[in-house]
PDB file of N, CA and C in Angstrom:
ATOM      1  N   UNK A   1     -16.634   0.136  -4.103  1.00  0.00           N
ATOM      2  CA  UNK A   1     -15.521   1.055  -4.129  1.00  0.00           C
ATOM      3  C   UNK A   1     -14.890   1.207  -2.747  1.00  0.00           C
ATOM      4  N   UNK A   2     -15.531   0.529  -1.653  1.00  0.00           N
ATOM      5  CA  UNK A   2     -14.987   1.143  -0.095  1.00  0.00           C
ATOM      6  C   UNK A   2     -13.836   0.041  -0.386  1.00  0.00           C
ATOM      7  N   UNK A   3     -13.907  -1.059  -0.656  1.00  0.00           N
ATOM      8  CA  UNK A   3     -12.932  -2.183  -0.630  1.00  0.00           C
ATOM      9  C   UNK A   3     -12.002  -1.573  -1.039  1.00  0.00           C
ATOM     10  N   UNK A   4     -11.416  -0.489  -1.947  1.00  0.00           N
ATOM     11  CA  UNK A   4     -10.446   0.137  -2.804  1.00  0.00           C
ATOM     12  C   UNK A   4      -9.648   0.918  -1.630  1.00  0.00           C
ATOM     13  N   UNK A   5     -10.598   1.760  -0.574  1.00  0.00           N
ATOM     14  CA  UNK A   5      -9.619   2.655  -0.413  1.00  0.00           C
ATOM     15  C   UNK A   5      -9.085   1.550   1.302  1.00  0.00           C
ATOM     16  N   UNK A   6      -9.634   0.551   1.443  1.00  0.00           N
ATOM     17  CA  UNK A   6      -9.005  -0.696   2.720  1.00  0.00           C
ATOM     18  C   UNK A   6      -7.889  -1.556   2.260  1.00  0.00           C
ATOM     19  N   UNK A   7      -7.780  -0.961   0.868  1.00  0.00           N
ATOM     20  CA  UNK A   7      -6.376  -1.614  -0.100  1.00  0.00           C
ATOM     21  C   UNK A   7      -5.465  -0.773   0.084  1.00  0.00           C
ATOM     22  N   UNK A   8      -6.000   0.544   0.018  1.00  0.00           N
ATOM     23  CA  UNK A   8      -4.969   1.739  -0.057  1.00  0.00           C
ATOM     24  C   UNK A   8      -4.431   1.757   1.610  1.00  0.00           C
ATOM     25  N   UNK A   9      -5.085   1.831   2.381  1.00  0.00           N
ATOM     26  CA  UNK A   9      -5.047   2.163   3.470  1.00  0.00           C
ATOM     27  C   UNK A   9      -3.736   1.066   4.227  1.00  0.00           C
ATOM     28  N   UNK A  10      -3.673  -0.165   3.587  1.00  0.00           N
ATOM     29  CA  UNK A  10      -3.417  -1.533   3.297  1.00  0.00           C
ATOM     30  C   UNK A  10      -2.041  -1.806   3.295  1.00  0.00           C
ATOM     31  N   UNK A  11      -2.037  -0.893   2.213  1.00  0.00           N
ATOM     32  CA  UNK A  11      -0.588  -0.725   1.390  1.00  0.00           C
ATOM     33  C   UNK A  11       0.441   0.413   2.164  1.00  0.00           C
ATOM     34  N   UNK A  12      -0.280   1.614   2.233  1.00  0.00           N
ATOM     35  CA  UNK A  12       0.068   2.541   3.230  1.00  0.00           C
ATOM     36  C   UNK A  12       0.787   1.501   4.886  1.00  0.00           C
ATOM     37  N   UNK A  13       0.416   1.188   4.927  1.00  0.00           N
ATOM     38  CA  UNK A  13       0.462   0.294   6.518  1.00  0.00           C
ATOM     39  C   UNK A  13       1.899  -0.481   6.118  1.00  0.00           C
ATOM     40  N   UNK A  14       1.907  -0.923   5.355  1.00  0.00           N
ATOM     41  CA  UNK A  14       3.004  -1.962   4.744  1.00  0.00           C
ATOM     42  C   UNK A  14       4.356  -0.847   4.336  1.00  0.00           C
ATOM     43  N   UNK A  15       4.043   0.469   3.852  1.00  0.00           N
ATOM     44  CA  UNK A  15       5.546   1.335   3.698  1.00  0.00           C
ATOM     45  C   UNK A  15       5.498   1.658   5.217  1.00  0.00           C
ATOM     46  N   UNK A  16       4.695   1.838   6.201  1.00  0.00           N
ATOM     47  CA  UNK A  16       5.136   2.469   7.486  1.00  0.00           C
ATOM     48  C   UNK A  16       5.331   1.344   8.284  1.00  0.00           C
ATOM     49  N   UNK A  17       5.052   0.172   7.946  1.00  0.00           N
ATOM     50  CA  UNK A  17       5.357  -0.425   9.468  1.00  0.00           C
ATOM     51  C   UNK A  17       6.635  -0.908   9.929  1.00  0.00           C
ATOM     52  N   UNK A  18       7.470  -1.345   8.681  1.00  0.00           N
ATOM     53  CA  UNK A  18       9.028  -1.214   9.295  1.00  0.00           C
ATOM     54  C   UNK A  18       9.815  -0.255   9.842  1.00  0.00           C
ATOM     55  N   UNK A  19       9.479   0.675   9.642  1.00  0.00           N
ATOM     56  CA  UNK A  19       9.484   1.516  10.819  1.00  0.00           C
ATOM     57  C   UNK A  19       8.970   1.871  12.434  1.00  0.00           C
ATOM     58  N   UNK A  20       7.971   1.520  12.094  1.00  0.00           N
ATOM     59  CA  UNK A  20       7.397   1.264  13.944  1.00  0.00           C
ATOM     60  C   UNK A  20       7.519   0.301  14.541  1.00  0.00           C
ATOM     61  N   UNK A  21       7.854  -0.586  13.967  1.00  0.00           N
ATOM     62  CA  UNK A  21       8.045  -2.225  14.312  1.00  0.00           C
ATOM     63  C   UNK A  21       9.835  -2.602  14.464  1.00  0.00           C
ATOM     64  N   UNK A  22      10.210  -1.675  13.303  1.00  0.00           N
ATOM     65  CA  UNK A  22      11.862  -1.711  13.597  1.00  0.00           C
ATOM     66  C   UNK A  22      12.133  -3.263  12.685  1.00  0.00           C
ATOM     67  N   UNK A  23      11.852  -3.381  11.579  1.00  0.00           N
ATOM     68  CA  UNK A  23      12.122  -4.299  10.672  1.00  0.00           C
ATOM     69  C   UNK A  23      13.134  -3.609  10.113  1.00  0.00           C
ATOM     70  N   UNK A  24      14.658  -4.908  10.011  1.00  0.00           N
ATOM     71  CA  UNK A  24      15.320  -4.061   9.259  1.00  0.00           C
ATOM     72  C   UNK A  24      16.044  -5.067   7.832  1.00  0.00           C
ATOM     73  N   UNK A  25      16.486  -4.612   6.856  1.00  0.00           N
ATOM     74  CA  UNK A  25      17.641  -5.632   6.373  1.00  0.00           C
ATOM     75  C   UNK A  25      16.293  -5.611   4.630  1.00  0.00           C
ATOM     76  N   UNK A  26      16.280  -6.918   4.401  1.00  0.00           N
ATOM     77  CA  UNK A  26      15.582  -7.035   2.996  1.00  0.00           C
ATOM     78  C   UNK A  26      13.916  -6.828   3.096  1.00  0.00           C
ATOM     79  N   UNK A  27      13.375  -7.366   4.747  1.00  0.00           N
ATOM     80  CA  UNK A  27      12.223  -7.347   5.081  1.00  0.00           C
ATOM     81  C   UNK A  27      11.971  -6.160   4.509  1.00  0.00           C
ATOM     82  N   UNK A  28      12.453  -5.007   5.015  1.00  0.00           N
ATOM     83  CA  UNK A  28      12.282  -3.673   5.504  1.00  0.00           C
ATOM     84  C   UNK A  28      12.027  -3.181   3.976  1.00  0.00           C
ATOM     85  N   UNK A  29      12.605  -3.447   2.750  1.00  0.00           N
ATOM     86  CA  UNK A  29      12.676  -3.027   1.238  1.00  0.00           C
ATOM     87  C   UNK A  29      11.607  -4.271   0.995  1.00  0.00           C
ATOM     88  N   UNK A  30      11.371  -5.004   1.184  1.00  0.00           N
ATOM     89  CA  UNK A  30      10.142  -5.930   0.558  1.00  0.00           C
ATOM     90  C   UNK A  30       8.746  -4.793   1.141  1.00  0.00           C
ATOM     91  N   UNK A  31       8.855  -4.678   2.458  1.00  0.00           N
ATOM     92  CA  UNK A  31       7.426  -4.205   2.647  1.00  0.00           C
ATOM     93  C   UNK A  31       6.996  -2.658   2.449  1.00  0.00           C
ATOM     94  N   UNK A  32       8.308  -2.087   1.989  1.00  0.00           N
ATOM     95  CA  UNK A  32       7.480  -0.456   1.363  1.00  0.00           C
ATOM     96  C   UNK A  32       7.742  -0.839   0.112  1.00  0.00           C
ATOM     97  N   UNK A  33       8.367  -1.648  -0.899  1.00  0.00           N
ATOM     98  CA  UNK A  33       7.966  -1.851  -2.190  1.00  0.00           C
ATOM     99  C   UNK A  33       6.555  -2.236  -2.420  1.00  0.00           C
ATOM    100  N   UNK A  34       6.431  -3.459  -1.946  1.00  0.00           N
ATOM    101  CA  UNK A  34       5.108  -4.061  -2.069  1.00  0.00           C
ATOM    102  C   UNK A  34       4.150  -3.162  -1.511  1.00  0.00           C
ATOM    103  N   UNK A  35       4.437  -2.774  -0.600  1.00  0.00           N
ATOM    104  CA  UNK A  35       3.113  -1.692  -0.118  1.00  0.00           C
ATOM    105  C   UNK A  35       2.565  -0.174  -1.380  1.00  0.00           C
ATOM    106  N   UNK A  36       4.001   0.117  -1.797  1.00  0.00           N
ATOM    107  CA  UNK A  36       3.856   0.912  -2.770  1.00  0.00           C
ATOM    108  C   UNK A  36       2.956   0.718  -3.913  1.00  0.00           C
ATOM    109  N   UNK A  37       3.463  -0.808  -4.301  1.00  0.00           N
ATOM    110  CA  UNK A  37       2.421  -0.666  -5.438  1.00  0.00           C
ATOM    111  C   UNK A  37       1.326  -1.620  -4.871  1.00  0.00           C
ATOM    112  N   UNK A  38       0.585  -1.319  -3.904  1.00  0.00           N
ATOM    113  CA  UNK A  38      -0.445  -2.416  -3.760  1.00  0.00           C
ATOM    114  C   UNK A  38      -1.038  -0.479  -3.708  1.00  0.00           C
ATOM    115  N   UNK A  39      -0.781   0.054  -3.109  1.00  0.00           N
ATOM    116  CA  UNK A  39      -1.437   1.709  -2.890  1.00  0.00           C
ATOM    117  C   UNK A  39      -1.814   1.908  -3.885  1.00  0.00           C
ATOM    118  N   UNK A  40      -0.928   2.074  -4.950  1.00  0.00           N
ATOM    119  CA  UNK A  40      -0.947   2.742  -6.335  1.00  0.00           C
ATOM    120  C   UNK A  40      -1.983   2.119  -6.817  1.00  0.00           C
ATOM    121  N   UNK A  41      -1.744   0.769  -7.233  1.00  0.00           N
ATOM    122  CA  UNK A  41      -2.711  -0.214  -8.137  1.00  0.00           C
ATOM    123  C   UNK A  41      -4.198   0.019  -7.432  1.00  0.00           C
ATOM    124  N   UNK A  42      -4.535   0.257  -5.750  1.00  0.00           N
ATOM    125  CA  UNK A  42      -5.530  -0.025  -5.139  1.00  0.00           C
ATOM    126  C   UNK A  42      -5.888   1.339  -6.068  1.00  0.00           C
ATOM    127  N   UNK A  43      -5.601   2.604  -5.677  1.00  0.00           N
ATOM    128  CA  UNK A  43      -5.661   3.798  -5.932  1.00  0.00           C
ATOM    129  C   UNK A  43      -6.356   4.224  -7.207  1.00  0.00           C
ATOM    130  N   UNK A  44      -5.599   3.414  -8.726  1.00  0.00           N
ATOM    131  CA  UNK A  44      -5.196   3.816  -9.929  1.00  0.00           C
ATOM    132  C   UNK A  44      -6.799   2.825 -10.395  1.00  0.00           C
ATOM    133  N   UNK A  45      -7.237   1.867  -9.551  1.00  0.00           N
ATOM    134  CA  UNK A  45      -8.263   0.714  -9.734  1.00  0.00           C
ATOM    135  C   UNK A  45      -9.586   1.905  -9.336  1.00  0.00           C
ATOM    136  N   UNK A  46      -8.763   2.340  -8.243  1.00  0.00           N
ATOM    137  CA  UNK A  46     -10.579   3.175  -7.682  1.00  0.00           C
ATOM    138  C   UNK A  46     -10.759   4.552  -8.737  1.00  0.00           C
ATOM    139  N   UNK A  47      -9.805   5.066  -9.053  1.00  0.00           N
ATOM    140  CA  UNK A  47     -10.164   6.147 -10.270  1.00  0.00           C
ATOM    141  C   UNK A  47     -10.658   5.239 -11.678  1.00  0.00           C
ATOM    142  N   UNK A  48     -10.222   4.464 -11.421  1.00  0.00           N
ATOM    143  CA  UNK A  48     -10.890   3.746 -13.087  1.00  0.00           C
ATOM    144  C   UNK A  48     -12.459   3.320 -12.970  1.00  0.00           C
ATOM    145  N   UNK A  49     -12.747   2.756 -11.807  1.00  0.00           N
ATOM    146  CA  UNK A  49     -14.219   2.747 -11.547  1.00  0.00           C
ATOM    147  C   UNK A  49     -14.927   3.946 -11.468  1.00  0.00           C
ATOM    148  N   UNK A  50     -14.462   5.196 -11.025  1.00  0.00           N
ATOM    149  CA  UNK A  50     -15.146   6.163 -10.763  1.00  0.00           C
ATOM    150  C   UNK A  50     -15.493   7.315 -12.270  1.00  0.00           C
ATOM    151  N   UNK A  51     -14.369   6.614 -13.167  1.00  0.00           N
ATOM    152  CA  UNK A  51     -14.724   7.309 -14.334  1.00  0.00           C
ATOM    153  C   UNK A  51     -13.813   8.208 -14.844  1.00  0.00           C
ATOM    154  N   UNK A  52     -12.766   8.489 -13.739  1.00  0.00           N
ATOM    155  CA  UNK A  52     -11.925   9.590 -13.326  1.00  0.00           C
ATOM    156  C   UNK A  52     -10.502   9.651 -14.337  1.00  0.00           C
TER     157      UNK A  52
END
């Protein structure tokens, strides 16, 4: 289950870093989409193992 929340953590990193990095244009919408649902799915994966 630790692998779950280094996905989340993962994904999180991917909506903030065009911003600290100053990515702008399609990059910038590819990497908080994709980051979004890599969070969610990491997220929605670790409540399903836990029973939750």
């Amino acid at each position: 289950m630790q692998i779950k929340w280094v996905h989340i953590v993962l994904g999180l990193w991917l909506v903030v870093s065009p911003f600290l990095l100053n990515i702008t244009g399609a990059g910038r919408w590819s990497n908080i989409i994709v980051g979004i649902i890599i969070a969610v799915l990491a997220y929605t994966s670790s409540k399903q193992e836990a029973g939750v």
